[in-house]
PDB file of N, CA and C in Angstrom:
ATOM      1  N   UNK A   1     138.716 277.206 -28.110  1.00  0.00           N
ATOM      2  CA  UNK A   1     138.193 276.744 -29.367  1.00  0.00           C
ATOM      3  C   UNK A   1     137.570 275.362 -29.187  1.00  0.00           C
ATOM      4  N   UNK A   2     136.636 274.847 -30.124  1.00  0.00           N
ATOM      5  CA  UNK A   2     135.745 274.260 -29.776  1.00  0.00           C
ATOM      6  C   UNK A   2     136.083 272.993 -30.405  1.00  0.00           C
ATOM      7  N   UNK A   3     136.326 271.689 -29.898  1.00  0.00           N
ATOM      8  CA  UNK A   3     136.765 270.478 -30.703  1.00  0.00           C
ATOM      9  C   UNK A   3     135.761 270.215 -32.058  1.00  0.00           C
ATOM     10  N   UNK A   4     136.328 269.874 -33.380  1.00  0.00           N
ATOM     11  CA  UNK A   4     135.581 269.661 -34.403  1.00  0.00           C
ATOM     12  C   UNK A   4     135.443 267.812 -34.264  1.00  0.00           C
ATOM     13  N   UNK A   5     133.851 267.281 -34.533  1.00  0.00           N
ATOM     14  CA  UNK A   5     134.099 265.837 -34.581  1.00  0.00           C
ATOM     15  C   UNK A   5     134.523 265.173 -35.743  1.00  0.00           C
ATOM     16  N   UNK A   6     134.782 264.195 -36.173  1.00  0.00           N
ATOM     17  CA  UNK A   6     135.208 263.806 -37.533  1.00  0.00           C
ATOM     18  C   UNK A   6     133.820 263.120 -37.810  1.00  0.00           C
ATOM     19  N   UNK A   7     134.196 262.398 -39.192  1.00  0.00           N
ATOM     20  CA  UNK A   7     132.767 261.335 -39.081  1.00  0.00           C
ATOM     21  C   UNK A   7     132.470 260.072 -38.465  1.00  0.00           C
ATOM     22  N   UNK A   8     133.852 259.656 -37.569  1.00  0.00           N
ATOM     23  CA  UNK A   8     133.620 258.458 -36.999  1.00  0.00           C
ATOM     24  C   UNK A   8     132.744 258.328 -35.775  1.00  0.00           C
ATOM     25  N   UNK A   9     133.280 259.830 -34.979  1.00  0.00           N
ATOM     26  CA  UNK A   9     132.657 260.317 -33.748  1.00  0.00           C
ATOM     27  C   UNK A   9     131.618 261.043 -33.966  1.00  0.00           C
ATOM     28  N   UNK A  10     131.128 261.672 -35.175  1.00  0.00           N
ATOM     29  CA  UNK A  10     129.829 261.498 -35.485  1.00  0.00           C
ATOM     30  C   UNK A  10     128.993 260.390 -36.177  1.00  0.00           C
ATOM     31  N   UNK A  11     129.212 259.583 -36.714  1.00  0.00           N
ATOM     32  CA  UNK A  11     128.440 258.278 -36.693  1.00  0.00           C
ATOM     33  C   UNK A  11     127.780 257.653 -35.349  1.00  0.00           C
ATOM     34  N   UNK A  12     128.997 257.839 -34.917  1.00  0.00           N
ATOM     35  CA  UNK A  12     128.567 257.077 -33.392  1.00  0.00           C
ATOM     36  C   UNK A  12     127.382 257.861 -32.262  1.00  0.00           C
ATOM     37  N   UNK A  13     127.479 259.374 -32.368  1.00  0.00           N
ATOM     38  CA  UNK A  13     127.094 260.023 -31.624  1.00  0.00           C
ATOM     39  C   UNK A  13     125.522 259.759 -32.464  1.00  0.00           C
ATOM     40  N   UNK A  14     125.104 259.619 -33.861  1.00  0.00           N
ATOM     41  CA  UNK A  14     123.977 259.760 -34.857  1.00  0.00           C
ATOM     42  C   UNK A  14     123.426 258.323 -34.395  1.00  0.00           C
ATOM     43  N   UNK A  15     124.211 257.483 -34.461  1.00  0.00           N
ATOM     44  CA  UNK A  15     124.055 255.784 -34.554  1.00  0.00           C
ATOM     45  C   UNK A  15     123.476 255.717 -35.730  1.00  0.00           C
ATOM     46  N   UNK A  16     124.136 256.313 -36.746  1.00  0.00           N
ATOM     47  CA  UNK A  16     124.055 255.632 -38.320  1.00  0.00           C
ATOM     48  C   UNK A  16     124.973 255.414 -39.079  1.00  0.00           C
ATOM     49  N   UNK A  17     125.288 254.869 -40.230  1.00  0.00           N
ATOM     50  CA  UNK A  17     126.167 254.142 -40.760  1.00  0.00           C
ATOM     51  C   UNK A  17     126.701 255.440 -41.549  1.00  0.00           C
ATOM     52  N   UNK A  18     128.256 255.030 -42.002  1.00  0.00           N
ATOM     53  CA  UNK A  18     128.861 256.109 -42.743  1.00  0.00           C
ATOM     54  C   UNK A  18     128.518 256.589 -44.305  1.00  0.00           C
ATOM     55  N   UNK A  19     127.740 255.311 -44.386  1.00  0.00           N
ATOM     56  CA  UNK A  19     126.998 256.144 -46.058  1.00  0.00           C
ATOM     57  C   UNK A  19     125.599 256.873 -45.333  1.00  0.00           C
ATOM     58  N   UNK A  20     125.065 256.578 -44.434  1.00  0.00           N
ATOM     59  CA  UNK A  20     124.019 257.548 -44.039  1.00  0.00           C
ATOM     60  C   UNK A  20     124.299 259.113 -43.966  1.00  0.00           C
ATOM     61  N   UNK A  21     125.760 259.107 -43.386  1.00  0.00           N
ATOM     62  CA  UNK A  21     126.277 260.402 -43.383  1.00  0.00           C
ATOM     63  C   UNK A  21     127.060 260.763 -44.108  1.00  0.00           C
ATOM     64  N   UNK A  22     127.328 260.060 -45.338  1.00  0.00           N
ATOM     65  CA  UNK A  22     127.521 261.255 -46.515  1.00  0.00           C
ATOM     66  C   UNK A  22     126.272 261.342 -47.152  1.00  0.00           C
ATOM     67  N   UNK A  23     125.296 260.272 -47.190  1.00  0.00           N
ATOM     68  CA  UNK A  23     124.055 261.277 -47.293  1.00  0.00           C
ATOM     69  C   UNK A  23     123.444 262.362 -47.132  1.00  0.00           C
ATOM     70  N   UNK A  24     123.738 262.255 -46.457  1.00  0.00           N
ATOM     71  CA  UNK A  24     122.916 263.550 -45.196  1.00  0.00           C
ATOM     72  C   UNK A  24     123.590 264.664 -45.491  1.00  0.00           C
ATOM     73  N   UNK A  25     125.542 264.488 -45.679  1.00  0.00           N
ATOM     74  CA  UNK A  25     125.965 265.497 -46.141  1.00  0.00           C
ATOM     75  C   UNK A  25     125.614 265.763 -47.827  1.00  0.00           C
ATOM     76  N   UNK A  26     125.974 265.112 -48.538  1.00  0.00           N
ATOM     77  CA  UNK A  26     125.320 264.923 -49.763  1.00  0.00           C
ATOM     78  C   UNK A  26     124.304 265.999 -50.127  1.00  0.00           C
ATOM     79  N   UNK A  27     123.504 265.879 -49.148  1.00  0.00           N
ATOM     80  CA  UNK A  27     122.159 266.542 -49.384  1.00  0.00           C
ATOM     81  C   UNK A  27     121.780 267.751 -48.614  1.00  0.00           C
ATOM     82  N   UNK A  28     122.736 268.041 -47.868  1.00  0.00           N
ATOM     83  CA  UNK A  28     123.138 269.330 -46.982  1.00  0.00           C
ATOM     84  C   UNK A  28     122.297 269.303 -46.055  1.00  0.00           C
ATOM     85  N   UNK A  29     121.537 268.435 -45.196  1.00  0.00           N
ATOM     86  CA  UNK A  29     120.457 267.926 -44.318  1.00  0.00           C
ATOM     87  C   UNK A  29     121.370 267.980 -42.744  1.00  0.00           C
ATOM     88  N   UNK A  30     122.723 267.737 -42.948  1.00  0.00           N
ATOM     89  CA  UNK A  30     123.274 267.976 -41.726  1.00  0.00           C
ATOM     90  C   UNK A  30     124.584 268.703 -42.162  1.00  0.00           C
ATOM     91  N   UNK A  31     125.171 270.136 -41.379  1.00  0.00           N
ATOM     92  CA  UNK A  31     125.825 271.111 -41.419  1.00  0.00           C
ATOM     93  C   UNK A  31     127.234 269.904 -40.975  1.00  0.00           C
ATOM     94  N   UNK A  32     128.240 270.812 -42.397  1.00  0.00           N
ATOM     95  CA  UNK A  32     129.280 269.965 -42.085  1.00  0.00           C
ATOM     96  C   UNK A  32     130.666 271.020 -42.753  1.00  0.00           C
ATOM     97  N   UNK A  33     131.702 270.826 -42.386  1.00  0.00           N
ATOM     98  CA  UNK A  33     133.072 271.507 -42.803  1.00  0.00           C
ATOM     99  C   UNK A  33     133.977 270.561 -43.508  1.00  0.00           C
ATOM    100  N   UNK A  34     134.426 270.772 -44.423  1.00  0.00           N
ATOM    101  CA  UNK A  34     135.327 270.361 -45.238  1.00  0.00           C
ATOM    102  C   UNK A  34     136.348 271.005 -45.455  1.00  0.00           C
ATOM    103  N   UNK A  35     137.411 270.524 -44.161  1.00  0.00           N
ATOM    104  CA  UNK A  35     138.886 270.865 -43.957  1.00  0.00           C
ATOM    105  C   UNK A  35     139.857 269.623 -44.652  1.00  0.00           C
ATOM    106  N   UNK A  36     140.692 270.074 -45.449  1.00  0.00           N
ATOM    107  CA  UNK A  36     141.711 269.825 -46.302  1.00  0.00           C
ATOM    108  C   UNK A  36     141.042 268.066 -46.948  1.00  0.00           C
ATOM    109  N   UNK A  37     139.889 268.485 -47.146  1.00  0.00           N
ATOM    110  CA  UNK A  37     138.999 267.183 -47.877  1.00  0.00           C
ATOM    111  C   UNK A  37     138.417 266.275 -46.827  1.00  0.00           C
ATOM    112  N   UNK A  38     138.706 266.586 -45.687  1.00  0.00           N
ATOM    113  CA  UNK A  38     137.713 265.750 -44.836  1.00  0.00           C
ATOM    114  C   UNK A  38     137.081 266.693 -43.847  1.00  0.00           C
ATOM    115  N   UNK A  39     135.643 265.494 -43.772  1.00  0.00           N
ATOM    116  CA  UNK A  39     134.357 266.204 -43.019  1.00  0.00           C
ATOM    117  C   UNK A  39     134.526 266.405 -41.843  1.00  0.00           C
ATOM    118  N   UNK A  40     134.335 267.375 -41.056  1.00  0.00           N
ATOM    119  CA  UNK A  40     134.168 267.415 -39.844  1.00  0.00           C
ATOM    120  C   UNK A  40     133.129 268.225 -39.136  1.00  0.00           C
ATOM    121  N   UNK A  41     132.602 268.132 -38.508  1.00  0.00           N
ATOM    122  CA  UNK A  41     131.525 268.139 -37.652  1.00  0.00           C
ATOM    123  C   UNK A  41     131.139 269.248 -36.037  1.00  0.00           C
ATOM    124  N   UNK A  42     130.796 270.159 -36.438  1.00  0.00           N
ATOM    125  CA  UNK A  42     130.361 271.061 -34.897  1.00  0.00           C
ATOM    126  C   UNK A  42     129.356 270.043 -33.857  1.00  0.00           C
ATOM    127  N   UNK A  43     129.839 270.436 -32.921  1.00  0.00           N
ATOM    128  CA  UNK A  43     128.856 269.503 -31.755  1.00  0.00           C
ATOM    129  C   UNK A  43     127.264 270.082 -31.804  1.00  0.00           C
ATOM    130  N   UNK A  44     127.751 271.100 -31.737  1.00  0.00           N
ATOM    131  CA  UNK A  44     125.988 271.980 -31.856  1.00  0.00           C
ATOM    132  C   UNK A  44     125.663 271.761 -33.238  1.00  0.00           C
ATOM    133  N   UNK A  45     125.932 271.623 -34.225  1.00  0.00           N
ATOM    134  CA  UNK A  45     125.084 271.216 -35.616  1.00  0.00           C
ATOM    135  C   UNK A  45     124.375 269.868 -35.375  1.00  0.00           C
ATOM    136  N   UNK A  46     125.168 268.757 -34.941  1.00  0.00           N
ATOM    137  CA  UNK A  46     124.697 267.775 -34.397  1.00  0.00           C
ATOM    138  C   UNK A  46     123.995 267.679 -33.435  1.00  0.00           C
ATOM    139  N   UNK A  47     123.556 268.546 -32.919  1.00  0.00           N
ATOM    140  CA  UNK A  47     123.220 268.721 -31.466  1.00  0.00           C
ATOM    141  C   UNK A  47     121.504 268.792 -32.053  1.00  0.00           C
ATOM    142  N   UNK A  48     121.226 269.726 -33.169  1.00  0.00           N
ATOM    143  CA  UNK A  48     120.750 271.033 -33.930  1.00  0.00           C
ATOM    144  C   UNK A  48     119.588 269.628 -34.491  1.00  0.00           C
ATOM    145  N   UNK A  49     120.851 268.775 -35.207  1.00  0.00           N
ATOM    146  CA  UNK A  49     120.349 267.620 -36.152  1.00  0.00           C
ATOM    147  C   UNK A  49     119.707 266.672 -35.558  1.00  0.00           C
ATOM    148  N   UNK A  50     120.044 266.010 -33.867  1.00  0.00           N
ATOM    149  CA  UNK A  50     119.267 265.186 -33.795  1.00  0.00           C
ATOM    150  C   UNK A  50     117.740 265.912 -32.589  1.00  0.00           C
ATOM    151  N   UNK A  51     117.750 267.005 -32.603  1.00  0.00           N
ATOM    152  CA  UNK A  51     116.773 267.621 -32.130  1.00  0.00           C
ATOM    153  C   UNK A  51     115.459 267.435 -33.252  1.00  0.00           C
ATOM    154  N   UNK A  52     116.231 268.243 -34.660  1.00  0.00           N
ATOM    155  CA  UNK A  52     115.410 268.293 -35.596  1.00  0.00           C
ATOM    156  C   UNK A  52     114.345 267.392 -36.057  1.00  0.00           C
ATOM    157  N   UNK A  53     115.721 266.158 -36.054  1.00  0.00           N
ATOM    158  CA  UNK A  53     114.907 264.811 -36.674  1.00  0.00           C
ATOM    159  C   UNK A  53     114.555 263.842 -35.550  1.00  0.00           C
ATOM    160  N   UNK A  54     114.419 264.172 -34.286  1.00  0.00           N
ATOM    161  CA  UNK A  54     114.010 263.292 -32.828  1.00  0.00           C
ATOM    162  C   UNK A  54     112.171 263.171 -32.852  1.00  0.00           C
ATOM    163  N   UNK A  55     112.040 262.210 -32.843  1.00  0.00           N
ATOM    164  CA  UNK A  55     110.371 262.476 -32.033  1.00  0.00           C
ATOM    165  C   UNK A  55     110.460 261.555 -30.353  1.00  0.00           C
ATOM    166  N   UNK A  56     109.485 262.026 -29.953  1.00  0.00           N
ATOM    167  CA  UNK A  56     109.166 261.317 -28.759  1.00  0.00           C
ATOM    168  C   UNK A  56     108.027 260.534 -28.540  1.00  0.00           C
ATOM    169  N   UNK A  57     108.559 259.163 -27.955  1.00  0.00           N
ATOM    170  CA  UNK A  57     107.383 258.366 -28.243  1.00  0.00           C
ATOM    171  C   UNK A  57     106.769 258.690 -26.364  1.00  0.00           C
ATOM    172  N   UNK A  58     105.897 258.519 -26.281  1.00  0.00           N
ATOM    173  CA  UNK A  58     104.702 258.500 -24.853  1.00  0.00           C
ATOM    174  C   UNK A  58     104.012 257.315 -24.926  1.00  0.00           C
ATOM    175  N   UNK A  59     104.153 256.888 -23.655  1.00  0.00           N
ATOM    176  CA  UNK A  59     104.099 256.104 -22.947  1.00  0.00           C
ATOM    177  C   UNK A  59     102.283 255.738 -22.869  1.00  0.00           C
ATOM    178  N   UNK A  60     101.795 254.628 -23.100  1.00  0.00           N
ATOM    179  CA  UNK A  60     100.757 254.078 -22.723  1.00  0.00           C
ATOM    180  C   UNK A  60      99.761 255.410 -21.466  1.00  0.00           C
ATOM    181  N   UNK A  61     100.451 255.220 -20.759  1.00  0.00           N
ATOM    182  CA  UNK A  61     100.380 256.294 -19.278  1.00  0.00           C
ATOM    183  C   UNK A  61      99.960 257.464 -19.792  1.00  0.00           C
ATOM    184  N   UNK A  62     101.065 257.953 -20.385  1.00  0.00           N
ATOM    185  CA  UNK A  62     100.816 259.225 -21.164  1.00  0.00           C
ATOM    186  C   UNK A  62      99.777 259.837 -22.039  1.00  0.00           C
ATOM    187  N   UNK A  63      99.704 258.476 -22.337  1.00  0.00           N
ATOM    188  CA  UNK A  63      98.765 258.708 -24.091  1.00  0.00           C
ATOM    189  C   UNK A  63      97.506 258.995 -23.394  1.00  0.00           C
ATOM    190  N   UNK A  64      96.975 257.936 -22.500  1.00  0.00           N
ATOM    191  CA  UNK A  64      95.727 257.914 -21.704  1.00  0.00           C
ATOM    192  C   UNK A  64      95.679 259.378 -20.926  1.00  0.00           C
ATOM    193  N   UNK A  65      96.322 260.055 -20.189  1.00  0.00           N
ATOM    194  CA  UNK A  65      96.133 260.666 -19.673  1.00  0.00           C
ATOM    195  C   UNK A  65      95.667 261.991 -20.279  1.00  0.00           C
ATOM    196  N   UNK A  66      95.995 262.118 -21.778  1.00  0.00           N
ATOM    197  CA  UNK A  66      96.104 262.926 -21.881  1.00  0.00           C
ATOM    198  C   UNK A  66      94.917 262.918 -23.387  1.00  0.00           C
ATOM    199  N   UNK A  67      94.578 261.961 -23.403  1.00  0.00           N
ATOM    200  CA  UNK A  67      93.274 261.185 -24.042  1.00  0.00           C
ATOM    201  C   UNK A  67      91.939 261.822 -22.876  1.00  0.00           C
ATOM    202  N   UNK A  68      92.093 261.807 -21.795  1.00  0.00           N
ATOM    203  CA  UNK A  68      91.520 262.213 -20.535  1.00  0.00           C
ATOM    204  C   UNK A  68      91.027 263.567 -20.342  1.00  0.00           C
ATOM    205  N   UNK A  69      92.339 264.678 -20.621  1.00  0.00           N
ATOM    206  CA  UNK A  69      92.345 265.793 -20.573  1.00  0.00           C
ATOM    207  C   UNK A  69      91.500 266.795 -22.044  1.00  0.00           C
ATOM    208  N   UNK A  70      91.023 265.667 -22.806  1.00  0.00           N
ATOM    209  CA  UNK A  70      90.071 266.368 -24.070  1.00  0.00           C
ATOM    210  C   UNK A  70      88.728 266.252 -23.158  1.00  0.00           C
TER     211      UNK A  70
END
């Protein structure tokens, strides 16, 4: 069975503050369980969440090169 995180060890894993994440739960934006009144957290929902909301920035290098390739 698969360890559930709480919200401390998901804050940390998000690097946002704990009203960010009852936001987020709040607003059902990140998948969460509510065992005997407290939140807890699948690794893969989080996993899920910062995929979702990630961008990637490119590199000077990158940008050009590929500025190149049009």
């Amino acid at each position: 069975m698969r360890k559930l995180k709480n919200a401390k060890e998901t804050i940390e894993m998000l690097g946002i503050s704990m009203s960010k994440l009852y936001k987020l739960t709040h607003q059902r934006e990140l998948k969460h369980l509510k065992i005997f009144g407290r939140l807890r957290f699948r690794e893969e929902d989080i996993q899920k969440f910062l995929e979702e909301h990630s961008i990637e920035i490119a590199t000077k290098d990158e940008l050009e090169r590929k500025a190149n390739e049009l």
